[in-house]
PDB file of N, CA and C in Angstrom:
ATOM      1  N   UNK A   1      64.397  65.603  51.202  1.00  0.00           N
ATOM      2  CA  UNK A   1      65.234  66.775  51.208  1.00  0.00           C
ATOM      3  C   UNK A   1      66.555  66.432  50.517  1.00  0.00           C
ATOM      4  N   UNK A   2      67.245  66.809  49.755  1.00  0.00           N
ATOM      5  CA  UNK A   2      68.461  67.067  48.727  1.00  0.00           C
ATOM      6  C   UNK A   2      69.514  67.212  49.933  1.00  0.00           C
ATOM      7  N   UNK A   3      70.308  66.852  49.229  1.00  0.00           N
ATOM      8  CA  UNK A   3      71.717  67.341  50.074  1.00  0.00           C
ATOM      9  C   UNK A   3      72.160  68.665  49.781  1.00  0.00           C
ATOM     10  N   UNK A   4      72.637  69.717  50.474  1.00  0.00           N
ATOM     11  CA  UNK A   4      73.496  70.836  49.584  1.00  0.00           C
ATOM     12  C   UNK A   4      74.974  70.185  49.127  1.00  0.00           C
ATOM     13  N   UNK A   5      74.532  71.392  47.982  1.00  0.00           N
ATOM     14  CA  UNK A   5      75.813  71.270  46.975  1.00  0.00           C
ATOM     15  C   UNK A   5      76.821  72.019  46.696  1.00  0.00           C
ATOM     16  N   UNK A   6      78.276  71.770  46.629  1.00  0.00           N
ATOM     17  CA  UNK A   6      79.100  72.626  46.434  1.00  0.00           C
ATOM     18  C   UNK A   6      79.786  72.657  44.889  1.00  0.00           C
ATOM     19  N   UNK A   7      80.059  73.783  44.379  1.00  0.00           N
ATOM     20  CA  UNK A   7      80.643  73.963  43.306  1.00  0.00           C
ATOM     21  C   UNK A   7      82.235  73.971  43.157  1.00  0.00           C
ATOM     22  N   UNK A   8      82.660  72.825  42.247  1.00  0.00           N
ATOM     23  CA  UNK A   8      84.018  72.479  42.160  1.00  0.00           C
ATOM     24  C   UNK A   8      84.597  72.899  40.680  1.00  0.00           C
ATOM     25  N   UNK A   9      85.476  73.066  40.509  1.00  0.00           N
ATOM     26  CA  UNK A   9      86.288  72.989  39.118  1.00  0.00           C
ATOM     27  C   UNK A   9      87.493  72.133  39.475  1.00  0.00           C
ATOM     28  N   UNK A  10      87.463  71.146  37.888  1.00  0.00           N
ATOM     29  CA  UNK A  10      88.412  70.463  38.457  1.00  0.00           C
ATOM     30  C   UNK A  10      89.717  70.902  36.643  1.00  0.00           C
ATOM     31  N   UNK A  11      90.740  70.401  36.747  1.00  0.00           N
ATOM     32  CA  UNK A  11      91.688  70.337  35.499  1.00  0.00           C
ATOM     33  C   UNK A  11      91.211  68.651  35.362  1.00  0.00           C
ATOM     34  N   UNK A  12      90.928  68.174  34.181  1.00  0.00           N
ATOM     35  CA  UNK A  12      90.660  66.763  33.530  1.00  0.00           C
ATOM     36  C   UNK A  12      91.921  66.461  32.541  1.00  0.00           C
ATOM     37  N   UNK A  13      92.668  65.833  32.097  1.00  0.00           N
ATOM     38  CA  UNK A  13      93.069  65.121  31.144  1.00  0.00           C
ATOM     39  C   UNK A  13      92.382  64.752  29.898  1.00  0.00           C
ATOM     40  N   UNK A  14      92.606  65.035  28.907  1.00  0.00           N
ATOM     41  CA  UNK A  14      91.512  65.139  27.662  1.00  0.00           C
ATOM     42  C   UNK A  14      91.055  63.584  27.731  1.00  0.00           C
ATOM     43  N   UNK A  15      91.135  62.637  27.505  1.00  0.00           N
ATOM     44  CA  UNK A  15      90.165  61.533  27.378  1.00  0.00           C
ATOM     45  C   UNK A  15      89.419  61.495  28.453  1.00  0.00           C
ATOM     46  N   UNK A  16      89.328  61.982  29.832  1.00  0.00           N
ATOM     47  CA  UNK A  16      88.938  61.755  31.084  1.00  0.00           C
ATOM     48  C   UNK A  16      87.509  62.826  30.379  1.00  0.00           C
ATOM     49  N   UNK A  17      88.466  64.257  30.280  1.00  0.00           N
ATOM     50  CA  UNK A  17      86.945  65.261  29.807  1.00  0.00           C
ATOM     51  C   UNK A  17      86.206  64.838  29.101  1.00  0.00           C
ATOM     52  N   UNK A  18      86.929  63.875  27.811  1.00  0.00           N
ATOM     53  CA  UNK A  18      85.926  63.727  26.669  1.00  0.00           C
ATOM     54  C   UNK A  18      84.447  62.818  27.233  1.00  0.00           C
ATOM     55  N   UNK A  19      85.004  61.838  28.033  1.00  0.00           N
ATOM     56  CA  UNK A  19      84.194  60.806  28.691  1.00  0.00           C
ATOM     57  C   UNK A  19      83.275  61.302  29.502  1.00  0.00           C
ATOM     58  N   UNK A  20      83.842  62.390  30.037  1.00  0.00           N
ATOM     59  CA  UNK A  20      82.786  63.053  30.859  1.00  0.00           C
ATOM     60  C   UNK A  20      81.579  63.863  29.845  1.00  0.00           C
ATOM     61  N   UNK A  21      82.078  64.146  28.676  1.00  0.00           N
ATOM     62  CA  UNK A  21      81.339  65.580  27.852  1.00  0.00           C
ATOM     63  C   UNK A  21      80.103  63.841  27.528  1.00  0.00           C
ATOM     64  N   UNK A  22      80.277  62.150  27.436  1.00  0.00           N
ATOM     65  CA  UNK A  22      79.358  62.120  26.966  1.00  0.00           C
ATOM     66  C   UNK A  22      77.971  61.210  28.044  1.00  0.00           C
ATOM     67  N   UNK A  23      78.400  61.950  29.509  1.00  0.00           N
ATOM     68  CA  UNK A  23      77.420  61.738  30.407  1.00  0.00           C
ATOM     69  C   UNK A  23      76.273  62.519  30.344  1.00  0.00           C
ATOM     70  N   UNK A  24      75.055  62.340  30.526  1.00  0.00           N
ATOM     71  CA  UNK A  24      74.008  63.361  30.509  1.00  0.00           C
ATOM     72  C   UNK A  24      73.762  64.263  32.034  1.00  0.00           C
ATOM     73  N   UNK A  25      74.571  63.762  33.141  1.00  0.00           N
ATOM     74  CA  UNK A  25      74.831  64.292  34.193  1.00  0.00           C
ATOM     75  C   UNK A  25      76.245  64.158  34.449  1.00  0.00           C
ATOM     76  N   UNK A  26      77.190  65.090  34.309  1.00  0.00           N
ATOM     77  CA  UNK A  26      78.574  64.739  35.067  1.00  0.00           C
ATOM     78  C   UNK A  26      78.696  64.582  36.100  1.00  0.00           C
ATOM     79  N   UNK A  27      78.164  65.774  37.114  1.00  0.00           N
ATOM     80  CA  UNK A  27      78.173  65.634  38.028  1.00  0.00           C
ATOM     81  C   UNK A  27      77.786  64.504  38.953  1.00  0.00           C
ATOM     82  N   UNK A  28      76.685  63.617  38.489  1.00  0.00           N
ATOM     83  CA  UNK A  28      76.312  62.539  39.254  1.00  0.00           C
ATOM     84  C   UNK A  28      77.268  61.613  39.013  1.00  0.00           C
ATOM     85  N   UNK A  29      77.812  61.392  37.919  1.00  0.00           N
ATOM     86  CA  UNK A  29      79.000  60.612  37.500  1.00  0.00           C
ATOM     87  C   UNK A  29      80.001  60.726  38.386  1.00  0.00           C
ATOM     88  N   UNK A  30      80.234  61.621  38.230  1.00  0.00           N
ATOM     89  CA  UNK A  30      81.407  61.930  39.203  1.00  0.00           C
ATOM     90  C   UNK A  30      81.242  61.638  40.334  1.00  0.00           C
ATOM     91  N   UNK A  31      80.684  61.977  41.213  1.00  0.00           N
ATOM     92  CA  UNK A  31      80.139  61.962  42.962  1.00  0.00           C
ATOM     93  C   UNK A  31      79.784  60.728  43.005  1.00  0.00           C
ATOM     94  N   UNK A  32      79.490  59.533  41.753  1.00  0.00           N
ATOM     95  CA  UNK A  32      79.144  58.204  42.163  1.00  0.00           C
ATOM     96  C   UNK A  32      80.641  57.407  42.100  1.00  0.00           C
ATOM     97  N   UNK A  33      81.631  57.922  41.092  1.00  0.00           N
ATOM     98  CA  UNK A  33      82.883  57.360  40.759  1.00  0.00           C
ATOM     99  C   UNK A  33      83.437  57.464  42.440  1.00  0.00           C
ATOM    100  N   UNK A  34      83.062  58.908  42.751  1.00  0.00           N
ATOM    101  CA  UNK A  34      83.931  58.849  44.351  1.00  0.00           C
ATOM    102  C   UNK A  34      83.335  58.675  45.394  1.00  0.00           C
ATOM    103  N   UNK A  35      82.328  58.187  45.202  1.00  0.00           N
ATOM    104  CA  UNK A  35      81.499  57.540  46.176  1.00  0.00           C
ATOM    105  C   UNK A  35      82.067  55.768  46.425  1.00  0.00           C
ATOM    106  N   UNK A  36      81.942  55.554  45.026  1.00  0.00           N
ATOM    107  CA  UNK A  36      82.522  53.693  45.383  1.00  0.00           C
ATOM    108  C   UNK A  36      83.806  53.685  45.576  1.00  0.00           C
ATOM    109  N   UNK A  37      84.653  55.121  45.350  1.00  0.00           N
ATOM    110  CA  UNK A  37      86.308  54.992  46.214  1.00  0.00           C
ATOM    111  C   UNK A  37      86.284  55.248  47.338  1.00  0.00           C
ATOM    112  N   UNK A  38      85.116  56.134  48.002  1.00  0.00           N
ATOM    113  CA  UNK A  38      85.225  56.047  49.807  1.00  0.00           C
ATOM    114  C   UNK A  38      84.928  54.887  50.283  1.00  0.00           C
ATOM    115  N   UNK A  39      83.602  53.989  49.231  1.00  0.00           N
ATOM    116  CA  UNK A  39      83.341  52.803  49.884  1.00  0.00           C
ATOM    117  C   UNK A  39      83.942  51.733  49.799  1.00  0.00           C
ATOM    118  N   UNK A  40      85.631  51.716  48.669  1.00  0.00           N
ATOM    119  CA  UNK A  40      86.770  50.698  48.935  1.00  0.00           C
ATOM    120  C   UNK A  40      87.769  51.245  49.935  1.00  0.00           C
ATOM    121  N   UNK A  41      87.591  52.785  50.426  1.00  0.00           N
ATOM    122  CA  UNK A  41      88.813  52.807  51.003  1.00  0.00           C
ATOM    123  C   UNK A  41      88.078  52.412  52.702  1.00  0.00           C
ATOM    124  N   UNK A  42      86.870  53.259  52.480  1.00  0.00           N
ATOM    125  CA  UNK A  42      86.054  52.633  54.039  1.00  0.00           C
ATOM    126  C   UNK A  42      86.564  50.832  54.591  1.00  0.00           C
ATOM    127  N   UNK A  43      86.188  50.041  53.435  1.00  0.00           N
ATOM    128  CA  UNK A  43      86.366  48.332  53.190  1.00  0.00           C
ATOM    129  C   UNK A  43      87.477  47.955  53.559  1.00  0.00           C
ATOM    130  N   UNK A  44      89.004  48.983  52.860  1.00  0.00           N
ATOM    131  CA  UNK A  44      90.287  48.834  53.270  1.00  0.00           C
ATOM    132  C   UNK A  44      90.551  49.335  54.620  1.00  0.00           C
ATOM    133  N   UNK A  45      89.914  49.993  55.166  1.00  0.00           N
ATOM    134  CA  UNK A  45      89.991  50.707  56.539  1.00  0.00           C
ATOM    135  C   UNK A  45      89.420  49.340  57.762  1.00  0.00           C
ATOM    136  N   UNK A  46      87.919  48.984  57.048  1.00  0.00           N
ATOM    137  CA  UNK A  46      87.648  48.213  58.050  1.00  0.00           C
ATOM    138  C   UNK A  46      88.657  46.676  57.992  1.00  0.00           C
ATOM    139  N   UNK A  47      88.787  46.612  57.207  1.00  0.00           N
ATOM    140  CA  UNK A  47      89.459  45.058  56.880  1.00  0.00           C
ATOM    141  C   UNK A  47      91.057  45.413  57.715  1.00  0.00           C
ATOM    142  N   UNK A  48      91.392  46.724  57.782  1.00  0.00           N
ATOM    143  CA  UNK A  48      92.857  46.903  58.403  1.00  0.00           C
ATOM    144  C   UNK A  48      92.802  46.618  59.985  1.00  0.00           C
ATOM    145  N   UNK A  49      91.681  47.393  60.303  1.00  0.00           N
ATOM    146  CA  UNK A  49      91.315  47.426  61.442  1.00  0.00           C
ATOM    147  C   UNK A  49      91.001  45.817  61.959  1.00  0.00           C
ATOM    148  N   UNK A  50      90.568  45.113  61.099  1.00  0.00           N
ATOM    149  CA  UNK A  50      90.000  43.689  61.472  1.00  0.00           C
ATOM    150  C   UNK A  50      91.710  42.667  61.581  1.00  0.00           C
ATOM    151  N   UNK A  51      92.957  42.964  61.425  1.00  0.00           N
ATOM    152  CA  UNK A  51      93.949  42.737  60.785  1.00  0.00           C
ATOM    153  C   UNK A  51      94.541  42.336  59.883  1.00  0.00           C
ATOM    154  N   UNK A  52      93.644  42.593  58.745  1.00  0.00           N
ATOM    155  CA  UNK A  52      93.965  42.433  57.282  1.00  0.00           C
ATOM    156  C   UNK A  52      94.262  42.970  56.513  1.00  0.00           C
ATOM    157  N   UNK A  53      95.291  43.250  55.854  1.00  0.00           N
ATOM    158  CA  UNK A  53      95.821  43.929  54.560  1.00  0.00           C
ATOM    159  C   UNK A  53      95.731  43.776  53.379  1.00  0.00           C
ATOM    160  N   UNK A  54      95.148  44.862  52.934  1.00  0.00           N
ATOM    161  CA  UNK A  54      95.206  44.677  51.359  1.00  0.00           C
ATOM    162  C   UNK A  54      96.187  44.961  50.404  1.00  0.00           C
ATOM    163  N   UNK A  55      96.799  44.581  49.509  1.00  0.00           N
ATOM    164  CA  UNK A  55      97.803  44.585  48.896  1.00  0.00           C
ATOM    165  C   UNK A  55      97.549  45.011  47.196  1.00  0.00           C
ATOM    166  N   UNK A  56      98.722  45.645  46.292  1.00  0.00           N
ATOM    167  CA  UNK A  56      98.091  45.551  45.020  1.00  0.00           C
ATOM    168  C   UNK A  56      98.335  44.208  44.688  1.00  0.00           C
ATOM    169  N   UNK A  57      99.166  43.459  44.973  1.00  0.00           N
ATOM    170  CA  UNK A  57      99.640  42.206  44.564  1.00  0.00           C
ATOM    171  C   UNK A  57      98.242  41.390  45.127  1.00  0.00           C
ATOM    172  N   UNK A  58      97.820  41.499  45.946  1.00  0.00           N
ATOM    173  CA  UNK A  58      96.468  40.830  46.613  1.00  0.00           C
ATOM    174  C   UNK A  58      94.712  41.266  45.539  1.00  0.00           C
ATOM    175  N   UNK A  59      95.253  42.464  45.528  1.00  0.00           N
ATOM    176  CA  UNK A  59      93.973  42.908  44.527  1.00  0.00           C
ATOM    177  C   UNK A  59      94.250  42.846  43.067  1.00  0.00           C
ATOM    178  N   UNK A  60      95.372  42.231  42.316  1.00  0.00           N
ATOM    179  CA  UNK A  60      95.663  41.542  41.091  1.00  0.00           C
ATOM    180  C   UNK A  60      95.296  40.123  41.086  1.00  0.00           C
ATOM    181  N   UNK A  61      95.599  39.445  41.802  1.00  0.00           N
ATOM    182  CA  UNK A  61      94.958  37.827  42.290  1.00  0.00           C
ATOM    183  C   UNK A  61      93.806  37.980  42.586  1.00  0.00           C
ATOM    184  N   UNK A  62      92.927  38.758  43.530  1.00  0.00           N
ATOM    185  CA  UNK A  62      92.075  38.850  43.386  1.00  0.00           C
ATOM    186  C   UNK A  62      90.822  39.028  41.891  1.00  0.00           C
ATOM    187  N   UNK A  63      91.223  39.985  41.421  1.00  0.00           N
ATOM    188  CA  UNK A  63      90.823  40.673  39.741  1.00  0.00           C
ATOM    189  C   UNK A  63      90.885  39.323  38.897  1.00  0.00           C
ATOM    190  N   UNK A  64      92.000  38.986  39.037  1.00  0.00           N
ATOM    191  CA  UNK A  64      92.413  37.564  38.154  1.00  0.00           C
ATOM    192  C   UNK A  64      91.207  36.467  38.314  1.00  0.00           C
ATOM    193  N   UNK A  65      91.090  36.056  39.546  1.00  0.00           N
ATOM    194  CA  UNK A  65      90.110  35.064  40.027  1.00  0.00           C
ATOM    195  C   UNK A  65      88.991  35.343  39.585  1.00  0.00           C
ATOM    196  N   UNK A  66      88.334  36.890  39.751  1.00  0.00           N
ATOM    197  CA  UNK A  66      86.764  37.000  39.535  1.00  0.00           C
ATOM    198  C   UNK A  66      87.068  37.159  37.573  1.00  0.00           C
ATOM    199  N   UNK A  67      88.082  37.250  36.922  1.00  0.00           N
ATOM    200  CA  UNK A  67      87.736  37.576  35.477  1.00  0.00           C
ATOM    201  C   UNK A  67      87.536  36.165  34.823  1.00  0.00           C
ATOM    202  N   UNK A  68      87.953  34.957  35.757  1.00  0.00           N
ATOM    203  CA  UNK A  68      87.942  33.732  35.304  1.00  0.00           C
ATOM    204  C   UNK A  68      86.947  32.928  36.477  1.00  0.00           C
ATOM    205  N   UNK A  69      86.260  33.292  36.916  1.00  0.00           N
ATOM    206  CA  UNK A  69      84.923  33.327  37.572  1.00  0.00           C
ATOM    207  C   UNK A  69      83.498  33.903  36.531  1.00  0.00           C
ATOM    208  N   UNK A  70      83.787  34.586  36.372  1.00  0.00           N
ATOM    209  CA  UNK A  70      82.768  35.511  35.317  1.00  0.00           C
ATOM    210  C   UNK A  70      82.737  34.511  33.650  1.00  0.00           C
ATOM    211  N   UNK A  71      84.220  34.575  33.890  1.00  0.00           N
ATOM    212  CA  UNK A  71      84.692  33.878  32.215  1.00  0.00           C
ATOM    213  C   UNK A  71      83.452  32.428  32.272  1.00  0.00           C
ATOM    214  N   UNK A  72      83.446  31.631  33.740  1.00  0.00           N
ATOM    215  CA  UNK A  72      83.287  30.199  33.662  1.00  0.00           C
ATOM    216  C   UNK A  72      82.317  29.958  34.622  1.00  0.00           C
ATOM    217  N   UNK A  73      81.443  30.453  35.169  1.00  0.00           N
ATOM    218  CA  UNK A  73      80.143  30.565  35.651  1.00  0.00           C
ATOM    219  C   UNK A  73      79.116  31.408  35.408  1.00  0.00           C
ATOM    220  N   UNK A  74      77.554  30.763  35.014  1.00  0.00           N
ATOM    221  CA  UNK A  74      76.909  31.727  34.776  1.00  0.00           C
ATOM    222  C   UNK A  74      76.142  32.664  36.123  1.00  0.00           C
ATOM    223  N   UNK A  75      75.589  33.916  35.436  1.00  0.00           N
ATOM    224  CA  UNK A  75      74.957  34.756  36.366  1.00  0.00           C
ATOM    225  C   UNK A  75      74.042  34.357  37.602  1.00  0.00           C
ATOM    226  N   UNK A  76      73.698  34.091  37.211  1.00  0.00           N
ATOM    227  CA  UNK A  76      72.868  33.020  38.498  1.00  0.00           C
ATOM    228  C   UNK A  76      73.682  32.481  39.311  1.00  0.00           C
ATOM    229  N   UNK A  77      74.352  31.577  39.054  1.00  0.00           N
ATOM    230  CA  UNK A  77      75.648  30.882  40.240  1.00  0.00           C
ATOM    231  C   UNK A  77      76.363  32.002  40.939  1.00  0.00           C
ATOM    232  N   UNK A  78      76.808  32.894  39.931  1.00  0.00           N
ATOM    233  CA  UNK A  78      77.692  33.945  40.698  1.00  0.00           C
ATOM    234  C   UNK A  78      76.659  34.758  41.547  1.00  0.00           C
ATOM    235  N   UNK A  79      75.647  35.304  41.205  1.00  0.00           N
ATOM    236  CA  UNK A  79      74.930  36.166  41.865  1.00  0.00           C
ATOM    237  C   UNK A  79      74.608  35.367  43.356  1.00  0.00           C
ATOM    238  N   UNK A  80      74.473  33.820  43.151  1.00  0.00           N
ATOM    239  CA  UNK A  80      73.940  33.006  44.548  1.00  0.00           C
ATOM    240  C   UNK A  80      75.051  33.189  45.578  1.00  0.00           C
ATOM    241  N   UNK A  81      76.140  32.897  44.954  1.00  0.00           N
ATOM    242  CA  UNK A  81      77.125  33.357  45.710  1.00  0.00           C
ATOM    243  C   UNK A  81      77.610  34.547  46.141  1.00  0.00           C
ATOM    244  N   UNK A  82      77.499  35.068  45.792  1.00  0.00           N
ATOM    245  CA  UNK A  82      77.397  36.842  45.764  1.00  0.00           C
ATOM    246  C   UNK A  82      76.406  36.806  47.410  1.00  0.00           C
ATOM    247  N   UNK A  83      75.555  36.397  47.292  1.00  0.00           N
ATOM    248  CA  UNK A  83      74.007  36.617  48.117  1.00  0.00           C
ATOM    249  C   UNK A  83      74.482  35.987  49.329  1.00  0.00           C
ATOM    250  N   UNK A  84      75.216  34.626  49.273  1.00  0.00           N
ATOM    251  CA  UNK A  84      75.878  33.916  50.426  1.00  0.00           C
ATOM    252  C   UNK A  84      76.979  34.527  51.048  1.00  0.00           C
ATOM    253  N   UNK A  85      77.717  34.919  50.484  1.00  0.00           N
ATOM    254  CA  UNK A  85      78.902  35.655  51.198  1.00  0.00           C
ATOM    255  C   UNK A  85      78.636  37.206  51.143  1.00  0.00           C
ATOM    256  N   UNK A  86      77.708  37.692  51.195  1.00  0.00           N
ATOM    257  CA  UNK A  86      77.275  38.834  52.054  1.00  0.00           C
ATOM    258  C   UNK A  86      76.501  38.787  53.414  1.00  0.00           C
ATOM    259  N   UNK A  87      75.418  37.619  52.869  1.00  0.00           N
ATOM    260  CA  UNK A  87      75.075  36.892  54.290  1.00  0.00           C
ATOM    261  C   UNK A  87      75.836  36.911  55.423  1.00  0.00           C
ATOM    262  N   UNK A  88      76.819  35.780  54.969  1.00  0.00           N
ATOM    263  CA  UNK A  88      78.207  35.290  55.949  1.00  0.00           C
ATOM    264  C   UNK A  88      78.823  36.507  56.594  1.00  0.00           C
ATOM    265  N   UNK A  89      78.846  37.611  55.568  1.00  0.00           N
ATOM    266  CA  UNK A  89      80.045  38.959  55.898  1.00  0.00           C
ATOM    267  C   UNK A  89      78.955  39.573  57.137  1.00  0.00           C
ATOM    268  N   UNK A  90      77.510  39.702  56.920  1.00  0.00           N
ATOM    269  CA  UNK A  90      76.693  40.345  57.781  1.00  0.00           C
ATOM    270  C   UNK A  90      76.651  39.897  59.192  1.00  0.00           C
ATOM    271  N   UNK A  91      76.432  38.685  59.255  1.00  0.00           N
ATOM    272  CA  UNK A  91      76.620  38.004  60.339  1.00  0.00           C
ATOM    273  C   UNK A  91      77.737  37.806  61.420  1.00  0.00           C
ATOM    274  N   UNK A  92      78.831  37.845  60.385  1.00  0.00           N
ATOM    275  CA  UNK A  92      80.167  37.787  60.932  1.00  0.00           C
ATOM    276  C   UNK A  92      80.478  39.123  61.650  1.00  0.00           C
ATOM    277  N   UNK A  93      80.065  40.235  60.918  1.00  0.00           N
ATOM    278  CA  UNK A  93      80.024  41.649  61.463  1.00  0.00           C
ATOM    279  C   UNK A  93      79.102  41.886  63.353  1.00  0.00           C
ATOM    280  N   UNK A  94      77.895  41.119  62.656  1.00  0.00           N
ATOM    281  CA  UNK A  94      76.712  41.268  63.808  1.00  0.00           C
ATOM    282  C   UNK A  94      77.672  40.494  64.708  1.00  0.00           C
ATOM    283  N   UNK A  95      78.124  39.503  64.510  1.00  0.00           N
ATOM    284  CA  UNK A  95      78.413  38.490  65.793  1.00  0.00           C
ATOM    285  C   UNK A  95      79.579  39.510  66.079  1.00  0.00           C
ATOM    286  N   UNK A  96      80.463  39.752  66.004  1.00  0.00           N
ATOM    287  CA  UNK A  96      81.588  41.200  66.101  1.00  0.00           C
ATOM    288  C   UNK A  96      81.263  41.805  67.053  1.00  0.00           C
ATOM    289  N   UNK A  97      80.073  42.512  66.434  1.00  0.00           N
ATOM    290  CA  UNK A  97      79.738  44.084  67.436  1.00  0.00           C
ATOM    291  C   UNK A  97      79.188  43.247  68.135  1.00  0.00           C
ATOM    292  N   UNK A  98      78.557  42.405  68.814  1.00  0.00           N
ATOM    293  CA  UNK A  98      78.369  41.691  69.539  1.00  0.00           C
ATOM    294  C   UNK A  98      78.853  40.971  71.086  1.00  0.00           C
ATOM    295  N   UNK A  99      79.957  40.871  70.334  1.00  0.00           N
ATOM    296  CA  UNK A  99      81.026  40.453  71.134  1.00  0.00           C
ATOM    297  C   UNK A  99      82.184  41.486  71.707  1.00  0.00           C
ATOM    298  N   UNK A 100      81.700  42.825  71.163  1.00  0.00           N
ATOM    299  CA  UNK A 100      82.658  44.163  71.529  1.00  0.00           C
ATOM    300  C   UNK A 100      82.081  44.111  72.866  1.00  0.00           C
ATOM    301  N   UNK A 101      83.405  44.584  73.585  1.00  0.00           N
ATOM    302  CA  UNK A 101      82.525  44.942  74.842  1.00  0.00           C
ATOM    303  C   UNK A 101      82.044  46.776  75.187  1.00  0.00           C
ATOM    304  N   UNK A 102      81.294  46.767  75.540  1.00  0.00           N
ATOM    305  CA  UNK A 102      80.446  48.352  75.690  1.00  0.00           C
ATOM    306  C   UNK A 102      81.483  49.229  75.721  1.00  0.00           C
ATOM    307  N   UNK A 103      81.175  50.713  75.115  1.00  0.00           N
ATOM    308  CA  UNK A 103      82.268  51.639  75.394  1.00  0.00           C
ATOM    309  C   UNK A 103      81.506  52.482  76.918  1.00  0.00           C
TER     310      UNK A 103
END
């Protein structure tokens, strides 16, 4: 079953429209662009909640690290790691709710 859909108009900025005129679906474009911003602001939400802050100064060091990560390891290494520290993040989560006590 589909989700229902609502009809939006938005005002674009001409290079933003043009980029859009050369998707073969905008709309999916779009709803996926703001889909991975609920799922950094969700990330920034949970990480606040966990007592961690994210910073732009934190997510420039960050950016920095993975462009000279990418620059100097190949796909494979990064992807293994990638695979390990989602592991770690899953677990760390499970052991979490775990340790919550019942509402």
């Amino acid at each position: 079953m589909t989700e229902p859909v609502c009809k939006k108009s938005f005002s674009l900025p001409q290079d933003v429209a043009r980029r859009l005129e050369r998707e073969p679906n905008a709309s999916a474009y779009v709803a996926e662009a703001i889909r991975a911003r609920m799922r950094a602001e969700d990330l920034d939400a949970e990480l606040a909640h966990r007592g961690m802050t994210v910073s732009a100064e934190g997510r420039a060091r960050a950016a920095a690290r993975r462009a000279q990560v990418e620059q100097d390891w190949s796909p494979g290494r990064r992807a293994a790691l990638r695979d390990r520290s989602r592991r770690a993040a899953r677990e760390m989560l499970d052991g979490a709710d775990r340790e919550a006590p019942a509402a």
